[in-house]
C-alpha atoms as a PDB file:
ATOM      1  CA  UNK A   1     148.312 102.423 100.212  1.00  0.00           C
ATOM      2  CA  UNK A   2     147.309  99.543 102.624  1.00  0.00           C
ATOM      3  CA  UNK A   3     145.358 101.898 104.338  1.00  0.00           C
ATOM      4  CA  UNK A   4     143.714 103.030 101.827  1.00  0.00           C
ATOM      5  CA  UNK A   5     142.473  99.794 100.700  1.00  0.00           C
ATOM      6  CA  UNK A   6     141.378  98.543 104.193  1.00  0.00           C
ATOM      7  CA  UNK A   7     138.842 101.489 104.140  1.00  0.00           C
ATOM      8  CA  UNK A   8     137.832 101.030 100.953  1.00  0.00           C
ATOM      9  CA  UNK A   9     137.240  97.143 101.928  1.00  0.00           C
ATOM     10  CA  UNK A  10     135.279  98.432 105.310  1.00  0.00           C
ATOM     11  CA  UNK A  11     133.313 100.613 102.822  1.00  0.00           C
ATOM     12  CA  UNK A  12     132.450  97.429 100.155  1.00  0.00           C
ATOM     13  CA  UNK A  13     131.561  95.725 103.671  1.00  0.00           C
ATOM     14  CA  UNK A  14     129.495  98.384 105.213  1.00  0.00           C
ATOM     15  CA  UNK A  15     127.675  98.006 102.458  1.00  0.00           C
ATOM     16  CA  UNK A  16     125.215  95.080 101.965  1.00  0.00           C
ATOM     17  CA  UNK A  17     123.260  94.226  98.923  1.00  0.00           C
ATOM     18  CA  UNK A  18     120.618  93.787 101.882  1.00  0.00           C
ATOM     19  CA  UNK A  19     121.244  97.863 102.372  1.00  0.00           C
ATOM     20  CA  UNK A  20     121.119  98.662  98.698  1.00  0.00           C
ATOM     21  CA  UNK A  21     118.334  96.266  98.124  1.00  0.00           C
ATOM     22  CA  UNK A  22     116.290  97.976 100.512  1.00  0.00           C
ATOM     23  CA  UNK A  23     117.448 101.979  99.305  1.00  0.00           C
ATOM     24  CA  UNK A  24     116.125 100.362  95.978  1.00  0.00           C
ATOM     25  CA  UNK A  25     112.231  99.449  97.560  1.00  0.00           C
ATOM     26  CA  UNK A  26     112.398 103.173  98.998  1.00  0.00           C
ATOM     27  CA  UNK A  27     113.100 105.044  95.751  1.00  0.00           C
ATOM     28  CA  UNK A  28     110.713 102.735  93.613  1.00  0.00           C
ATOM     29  CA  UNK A  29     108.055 103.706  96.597  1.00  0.00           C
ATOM     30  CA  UNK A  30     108.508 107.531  95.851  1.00  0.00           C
ATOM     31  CA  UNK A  31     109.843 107.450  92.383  1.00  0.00           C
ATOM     32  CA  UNK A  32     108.734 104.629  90.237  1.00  0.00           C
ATOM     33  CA  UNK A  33     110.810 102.593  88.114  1.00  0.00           C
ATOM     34  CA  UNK A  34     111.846 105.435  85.946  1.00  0.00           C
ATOM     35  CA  UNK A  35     113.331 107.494  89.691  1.00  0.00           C
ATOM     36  CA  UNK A  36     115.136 104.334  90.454  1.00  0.00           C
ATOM     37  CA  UNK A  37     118.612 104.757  88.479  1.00  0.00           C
ATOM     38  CA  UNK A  38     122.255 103.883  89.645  1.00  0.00           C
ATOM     39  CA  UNK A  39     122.834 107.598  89.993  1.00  0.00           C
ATOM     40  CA  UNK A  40     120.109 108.153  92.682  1.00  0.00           C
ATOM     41  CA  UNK A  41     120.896 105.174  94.159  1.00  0.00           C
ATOM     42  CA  UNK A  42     124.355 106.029  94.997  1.00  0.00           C
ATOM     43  CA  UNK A  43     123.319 109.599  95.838  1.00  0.00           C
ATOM     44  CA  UNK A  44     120.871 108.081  98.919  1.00  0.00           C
ATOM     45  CA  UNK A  45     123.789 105.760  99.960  1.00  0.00           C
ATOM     46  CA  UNK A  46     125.966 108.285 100.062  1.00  0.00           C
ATOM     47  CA  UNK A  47     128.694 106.172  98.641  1.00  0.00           C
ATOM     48  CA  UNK A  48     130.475 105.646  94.850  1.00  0.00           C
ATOM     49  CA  UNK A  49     128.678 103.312  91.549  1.00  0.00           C
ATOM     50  CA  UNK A  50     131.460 101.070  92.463  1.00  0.00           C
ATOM     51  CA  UNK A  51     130.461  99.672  95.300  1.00  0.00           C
ATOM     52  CA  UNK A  52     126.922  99.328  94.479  1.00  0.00           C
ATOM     53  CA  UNK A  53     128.057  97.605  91.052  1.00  0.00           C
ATOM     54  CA  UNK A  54     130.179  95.156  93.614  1.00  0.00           C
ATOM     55  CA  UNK A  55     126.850  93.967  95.031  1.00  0.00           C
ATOM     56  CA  UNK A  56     124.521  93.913  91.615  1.00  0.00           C
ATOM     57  CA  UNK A  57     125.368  93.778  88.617  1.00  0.00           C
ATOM     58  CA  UNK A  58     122.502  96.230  86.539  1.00  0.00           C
ATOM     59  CA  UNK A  59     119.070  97.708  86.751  1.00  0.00           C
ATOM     60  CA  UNK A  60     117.089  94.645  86.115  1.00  0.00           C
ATOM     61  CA  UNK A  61     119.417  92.466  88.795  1.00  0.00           C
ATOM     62  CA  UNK A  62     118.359  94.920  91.227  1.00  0.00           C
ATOM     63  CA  UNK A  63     114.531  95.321  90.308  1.00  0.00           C
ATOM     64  CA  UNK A  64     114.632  91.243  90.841  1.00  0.00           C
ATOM     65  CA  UNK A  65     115.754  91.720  93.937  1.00  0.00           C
ATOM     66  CA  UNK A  66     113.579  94.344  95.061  1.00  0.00           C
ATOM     67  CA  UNK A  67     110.419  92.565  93.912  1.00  0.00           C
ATOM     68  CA  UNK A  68     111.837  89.347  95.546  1.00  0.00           C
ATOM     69  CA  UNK A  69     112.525  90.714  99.441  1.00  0.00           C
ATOM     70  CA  UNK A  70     109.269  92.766  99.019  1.00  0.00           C
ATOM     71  CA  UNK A  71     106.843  89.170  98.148  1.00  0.00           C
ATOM     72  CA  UNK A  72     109.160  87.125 100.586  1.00  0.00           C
ATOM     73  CA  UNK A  73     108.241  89.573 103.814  1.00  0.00           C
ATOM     74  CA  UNK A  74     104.576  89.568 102.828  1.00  0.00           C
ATOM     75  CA  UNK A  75     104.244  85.775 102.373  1.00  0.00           C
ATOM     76  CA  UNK A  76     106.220  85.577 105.986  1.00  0.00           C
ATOM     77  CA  UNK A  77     104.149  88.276 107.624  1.00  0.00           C
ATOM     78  CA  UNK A  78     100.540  87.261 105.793  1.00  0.00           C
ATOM     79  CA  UNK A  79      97.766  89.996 105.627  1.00  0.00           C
ATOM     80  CA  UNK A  80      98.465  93.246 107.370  1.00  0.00           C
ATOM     81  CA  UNK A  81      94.903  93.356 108.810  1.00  0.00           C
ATOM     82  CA  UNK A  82      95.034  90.083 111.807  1.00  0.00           C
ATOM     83  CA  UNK A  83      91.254  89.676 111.422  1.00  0.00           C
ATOM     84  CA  UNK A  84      91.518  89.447 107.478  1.00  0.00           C
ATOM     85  CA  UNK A  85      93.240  85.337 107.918  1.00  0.00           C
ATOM     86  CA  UNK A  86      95.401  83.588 110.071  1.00  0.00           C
ATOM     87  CA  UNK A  87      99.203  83.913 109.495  1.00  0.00           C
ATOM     88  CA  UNK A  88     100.745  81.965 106.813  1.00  0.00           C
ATOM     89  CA  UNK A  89     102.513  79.894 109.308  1.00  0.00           C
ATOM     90  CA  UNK A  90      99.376  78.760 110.794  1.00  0.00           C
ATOM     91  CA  UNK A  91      98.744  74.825 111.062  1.00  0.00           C
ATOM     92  CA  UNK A  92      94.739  75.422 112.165  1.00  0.00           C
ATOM     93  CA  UNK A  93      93.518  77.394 109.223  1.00  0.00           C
ATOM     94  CA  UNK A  94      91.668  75.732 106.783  1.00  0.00           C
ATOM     95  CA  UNK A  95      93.455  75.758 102.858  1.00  0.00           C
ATOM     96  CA  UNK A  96      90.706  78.305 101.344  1.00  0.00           C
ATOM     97  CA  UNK A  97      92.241  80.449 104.469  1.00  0.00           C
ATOM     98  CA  UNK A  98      95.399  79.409 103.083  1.00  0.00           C
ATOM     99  CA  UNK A  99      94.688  80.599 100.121  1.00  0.00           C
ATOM    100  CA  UNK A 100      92.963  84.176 101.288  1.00  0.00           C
ATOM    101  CA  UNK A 101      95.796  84.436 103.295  1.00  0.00           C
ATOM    102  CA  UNK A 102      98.473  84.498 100.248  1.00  0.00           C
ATOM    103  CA  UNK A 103      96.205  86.707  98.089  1.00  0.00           C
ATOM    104  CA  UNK A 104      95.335  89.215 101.108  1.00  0.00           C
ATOM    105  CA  UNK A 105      99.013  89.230 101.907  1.00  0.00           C
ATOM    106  CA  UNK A 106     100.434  89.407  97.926  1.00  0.00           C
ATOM    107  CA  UNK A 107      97.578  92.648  97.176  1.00  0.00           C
ATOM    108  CA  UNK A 108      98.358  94.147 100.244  1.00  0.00           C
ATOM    109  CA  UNK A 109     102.393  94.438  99.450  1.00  0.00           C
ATOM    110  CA  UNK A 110     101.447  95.795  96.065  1.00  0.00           C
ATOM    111  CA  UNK A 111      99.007  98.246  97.711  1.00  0.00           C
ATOM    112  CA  UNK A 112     101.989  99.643  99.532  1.00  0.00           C
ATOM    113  CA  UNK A 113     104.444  99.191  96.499  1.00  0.00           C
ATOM    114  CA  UNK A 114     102.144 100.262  93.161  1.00  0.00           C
ATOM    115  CA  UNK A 115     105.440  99.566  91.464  1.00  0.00           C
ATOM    116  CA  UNK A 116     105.052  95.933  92.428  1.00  0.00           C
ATOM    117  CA  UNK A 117     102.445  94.945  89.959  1.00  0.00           C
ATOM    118  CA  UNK A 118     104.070  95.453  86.841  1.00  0.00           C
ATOM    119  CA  UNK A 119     106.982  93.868  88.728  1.00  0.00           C
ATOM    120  CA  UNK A 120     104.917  90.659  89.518  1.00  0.00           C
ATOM    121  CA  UNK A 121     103.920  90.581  85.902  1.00  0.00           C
ATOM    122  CA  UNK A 122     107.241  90.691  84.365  1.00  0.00           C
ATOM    123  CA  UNK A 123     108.809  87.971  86.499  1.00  0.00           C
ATOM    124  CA  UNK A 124     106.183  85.705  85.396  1.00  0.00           C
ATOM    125  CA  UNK A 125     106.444  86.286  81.955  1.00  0.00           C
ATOM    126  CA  UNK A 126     110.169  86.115  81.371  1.00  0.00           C
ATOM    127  CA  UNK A 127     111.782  84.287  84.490  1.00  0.00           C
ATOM    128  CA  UNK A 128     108.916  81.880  85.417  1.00  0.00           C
ATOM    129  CA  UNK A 129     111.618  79.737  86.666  1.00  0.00           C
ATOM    130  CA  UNK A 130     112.986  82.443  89.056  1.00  0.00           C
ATOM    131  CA  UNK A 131     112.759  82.692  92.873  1.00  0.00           C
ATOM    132  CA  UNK A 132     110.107  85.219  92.554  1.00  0.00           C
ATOM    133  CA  UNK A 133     107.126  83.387  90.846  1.00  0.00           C
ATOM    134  CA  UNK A 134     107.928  79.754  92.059  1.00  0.00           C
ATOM    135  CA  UNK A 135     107.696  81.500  95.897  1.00  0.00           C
ATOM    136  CA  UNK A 136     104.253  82.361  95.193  1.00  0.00           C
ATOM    137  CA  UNK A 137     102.959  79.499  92.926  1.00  0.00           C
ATOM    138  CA  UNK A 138     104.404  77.194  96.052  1.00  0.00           C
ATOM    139  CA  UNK A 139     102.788  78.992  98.524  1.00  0.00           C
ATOM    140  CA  UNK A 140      99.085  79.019  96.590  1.00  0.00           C
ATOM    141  CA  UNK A 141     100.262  74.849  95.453  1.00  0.00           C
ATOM    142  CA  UNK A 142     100.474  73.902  99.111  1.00  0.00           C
ATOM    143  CA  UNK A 143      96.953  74.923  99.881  1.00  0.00           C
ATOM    144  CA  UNK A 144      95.711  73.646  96.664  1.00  0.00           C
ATOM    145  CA  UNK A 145      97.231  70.449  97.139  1.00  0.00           C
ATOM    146  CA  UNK A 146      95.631  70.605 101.068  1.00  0.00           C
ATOM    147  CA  UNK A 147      92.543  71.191  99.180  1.00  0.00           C
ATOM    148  CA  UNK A 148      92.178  67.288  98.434  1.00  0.00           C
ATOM    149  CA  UNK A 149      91.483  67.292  94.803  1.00  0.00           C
ATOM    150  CA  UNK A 150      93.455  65.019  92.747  1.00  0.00           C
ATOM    151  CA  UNK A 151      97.299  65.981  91.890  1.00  0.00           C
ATOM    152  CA  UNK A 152      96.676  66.049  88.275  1.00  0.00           C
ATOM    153  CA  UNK A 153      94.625  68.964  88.935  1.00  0.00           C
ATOM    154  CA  UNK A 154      97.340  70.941  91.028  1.00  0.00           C
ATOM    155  CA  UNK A 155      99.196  72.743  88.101  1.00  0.00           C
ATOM    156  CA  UNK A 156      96.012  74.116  86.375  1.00  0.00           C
ATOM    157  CA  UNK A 157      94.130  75.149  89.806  1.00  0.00           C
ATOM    158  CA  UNK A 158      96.885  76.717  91.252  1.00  0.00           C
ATOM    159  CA  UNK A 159      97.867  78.447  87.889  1.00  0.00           C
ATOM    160  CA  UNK A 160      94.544  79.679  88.055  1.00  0.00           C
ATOM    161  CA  UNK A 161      94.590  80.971  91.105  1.00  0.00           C
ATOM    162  CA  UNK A 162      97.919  82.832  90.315  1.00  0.00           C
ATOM    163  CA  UNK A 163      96.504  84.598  87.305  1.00  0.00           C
ATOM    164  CA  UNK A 164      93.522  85.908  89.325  1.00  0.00           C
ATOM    165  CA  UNK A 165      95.395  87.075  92.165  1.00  0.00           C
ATOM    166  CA  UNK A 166      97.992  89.108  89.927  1.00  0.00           C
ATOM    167  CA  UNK A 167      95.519  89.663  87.719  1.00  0.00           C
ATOM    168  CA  UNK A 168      93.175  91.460  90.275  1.00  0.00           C
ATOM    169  CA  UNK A 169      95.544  92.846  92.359  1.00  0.00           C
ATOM    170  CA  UNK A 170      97.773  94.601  89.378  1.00  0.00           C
ATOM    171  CA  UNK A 171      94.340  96.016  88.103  1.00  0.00           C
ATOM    172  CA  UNK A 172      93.285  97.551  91.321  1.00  0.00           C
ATOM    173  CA  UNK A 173      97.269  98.986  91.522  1.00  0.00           C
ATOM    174  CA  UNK A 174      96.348 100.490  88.148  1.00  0.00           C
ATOM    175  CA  UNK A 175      93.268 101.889  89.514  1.00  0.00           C
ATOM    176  CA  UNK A 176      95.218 103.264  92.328  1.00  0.00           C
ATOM    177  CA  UNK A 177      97.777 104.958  90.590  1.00  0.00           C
ATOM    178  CA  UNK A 178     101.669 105.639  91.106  1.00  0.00           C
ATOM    179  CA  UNK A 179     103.272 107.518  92.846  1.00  0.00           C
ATOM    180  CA  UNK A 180     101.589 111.145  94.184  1.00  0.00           C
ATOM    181  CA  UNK A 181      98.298 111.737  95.160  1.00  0.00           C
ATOM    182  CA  UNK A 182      95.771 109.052  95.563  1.00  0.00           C
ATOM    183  CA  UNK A 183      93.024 109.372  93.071  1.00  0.00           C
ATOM    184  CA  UNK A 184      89.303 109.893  94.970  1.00  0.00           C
ATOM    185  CA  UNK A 185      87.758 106.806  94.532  1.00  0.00           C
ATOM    186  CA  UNK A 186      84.093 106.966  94.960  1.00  0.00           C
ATOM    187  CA  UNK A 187      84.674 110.502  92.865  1.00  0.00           C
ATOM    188  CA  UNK A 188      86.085 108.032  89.983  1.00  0.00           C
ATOM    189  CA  UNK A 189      83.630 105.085  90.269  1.00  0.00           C
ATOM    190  CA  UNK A 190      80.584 107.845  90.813  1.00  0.00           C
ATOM    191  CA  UNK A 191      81.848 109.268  86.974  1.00  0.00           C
ATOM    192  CA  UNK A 192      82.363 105.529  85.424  1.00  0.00           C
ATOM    193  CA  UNK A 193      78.970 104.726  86.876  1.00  0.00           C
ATOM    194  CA  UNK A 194      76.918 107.626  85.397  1.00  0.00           C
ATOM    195  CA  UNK A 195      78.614 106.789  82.600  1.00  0.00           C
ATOM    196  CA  UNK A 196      77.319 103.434  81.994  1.00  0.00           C
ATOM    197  CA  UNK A 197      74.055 104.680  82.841  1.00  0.00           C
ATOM    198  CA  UNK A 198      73.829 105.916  79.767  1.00  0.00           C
ATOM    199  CA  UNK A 199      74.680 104.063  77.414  1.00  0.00           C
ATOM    200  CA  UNK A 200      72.595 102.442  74.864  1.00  0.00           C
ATOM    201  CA  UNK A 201      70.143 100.424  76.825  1.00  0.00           C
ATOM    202  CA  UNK A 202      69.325  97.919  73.730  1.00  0.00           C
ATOM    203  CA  UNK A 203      73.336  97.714  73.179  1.00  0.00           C
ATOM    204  CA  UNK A 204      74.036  97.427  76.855  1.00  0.00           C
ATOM    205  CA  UNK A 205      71.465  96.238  78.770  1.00  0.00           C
ATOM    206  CA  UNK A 206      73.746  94.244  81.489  1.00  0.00           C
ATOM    207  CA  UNK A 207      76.203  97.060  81.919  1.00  0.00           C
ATOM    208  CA  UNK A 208      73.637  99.600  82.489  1.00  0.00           C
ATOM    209  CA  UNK A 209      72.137  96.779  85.061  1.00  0.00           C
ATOM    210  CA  UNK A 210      74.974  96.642  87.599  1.00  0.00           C
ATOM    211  CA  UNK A 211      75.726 100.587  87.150  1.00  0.00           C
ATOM    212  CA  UNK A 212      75.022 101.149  90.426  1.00  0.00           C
ATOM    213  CA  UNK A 213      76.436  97.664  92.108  1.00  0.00           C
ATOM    214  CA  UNK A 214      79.696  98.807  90.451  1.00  0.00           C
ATOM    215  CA  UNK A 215      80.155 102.232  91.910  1.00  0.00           C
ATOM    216  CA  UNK A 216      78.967 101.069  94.996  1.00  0.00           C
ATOM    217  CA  UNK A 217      81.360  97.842  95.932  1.00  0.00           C
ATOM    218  CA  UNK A 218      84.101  97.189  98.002  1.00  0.00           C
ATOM    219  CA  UNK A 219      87.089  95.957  96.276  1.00  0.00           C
ATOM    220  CA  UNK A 220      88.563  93.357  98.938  1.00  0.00           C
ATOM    221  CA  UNK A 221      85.191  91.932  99.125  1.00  0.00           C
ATOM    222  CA  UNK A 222      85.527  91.620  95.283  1.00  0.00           C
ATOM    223  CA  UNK A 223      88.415  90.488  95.268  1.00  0.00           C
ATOM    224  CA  UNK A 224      88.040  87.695  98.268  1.00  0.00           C
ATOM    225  CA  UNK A 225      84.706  86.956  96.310  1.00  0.00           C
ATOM    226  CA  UNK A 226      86.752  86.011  93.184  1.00  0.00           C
ATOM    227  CA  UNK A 227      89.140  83.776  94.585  1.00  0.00           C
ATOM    228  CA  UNK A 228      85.904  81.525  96.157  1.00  0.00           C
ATOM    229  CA  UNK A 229      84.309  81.837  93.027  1.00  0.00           C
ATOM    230  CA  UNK A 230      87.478  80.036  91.468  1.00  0.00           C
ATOM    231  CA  UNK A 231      88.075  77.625  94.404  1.00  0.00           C
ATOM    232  CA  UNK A 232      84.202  76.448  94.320  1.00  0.00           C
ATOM    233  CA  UNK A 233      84.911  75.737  90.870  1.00  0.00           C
ATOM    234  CA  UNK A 234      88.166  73.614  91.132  1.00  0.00           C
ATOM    235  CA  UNK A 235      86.299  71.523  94.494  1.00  0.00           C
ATOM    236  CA  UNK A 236      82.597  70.974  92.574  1.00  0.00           C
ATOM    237  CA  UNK A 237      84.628  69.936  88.986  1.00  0.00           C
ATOM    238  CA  UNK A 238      86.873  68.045  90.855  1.00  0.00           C
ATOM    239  CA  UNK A 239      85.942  66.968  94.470  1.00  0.00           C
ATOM    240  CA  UNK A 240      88.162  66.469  97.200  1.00  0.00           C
ATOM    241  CA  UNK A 241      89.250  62.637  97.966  1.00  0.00           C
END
């Protein structure tokens, strides 16, 4: 019997929440959400509900802490492309590289976890007090506040700045797609453009306008392009000093 229970307590050992937490990101990679169930979970691990169950509690527990070691290792690691900004950990960058850096390093983790998104989304909307969305609102409230503009600006800039980057960056995951294939992209935006092209002309004369601009743009550009359109705004309504 004492044997018995030493393995069992080797086992419950072996066995990190780190481990599990990380069997977790792989299945929501290839499954989804909906292929990420106790069941398969245990099946990967090789090992009974039990001991998972000793480490986290339910679904949502673990889905918390997949989303939370997946946006802690990109704001660590900042962009995956080195020319895109300096590392987060950087002292010579400027805050608006600050700032790229934390959005470039936030889309890229949900370009490599589509799950992510809809992640993001939920921990802002019902645990805004969590680890999750106060990691990223202080990393984007540091460079605001290095920004210079006056601290009673700081909450609404930098909850501005959070909204656009999960904003932008869940809509492009949607654009992506799950799990599978990857959907052809100038195939898509070649269809949405011709599209556009004709419609109404009195009914929808700017849409028809940028028919072409639209299938034809880059979406990091867009996307860096959004966040200086929101920082130029925050700096010229409010100047630094």
């Amino acid at each position: 019997m004492a044997t018995r229970t030493r393995r069992s307590q080797r086992r419950t050992e072996a066995l990190s929440r780190e481990r599990i937490v990380e069997t977790a990101v792989e299945l929501l990679d290839t499954a989804g959400e909906g292929g990420l169930t106790f069941r398969a979970l245990t099946q990967r691990l090789a090992t009974g509900p039990g001991a998972v169950y000793w480490h986290v509690a339910n679904k949502e527990e673990l889905l918390a802490a997949a989303t939370e070691g997946v946006v802690t290792a990109a704001l660590e690691t900042g962009p995956a492309d080195p020319a895109s900004a300096t590392g987060p950990a950087d002292p010579a960058r400027s805050p608006r590289d600050g700032i790229r850096a934390v959005a470039l390093a936030l889309s890229g983790a949900i370009e490599e976890h589509p799950w992510l998104a809809a992640q993001l989304a939920a921990q802002l909307a019902r645990n805004p007090w969590g680890t999750v969305t106060a990691r990223i609102f202080e990393s984007i409230g540091r460079q605001v506040a290095a920004l210079g503009v006056p601290e009673s600006t700081w909450f609404t800039a930098a909850s501005a700045l959070l909204h656009y980057i999960l904003g932008a960056t869940g809509q492009n995951a949607v654009n992506a797609g799950g799990p599978g294939p990857e959907p052809d992209r100038a195939e898509f935006l070649g269809a949405v453009s011709a599209a556009w092209r004709e419609l109404d002309p009195d009914d929808y004369p700017f849409t028809r306008a940028v028919a072409d601009q639209m299938r034809e743009h880059d979406d990091r550009e867009q996307f860096l392009a959004g966040i200086d359109f929101v920082l130029t705004g925050i700096t010229t309504l409010h100047p630094p000093g």
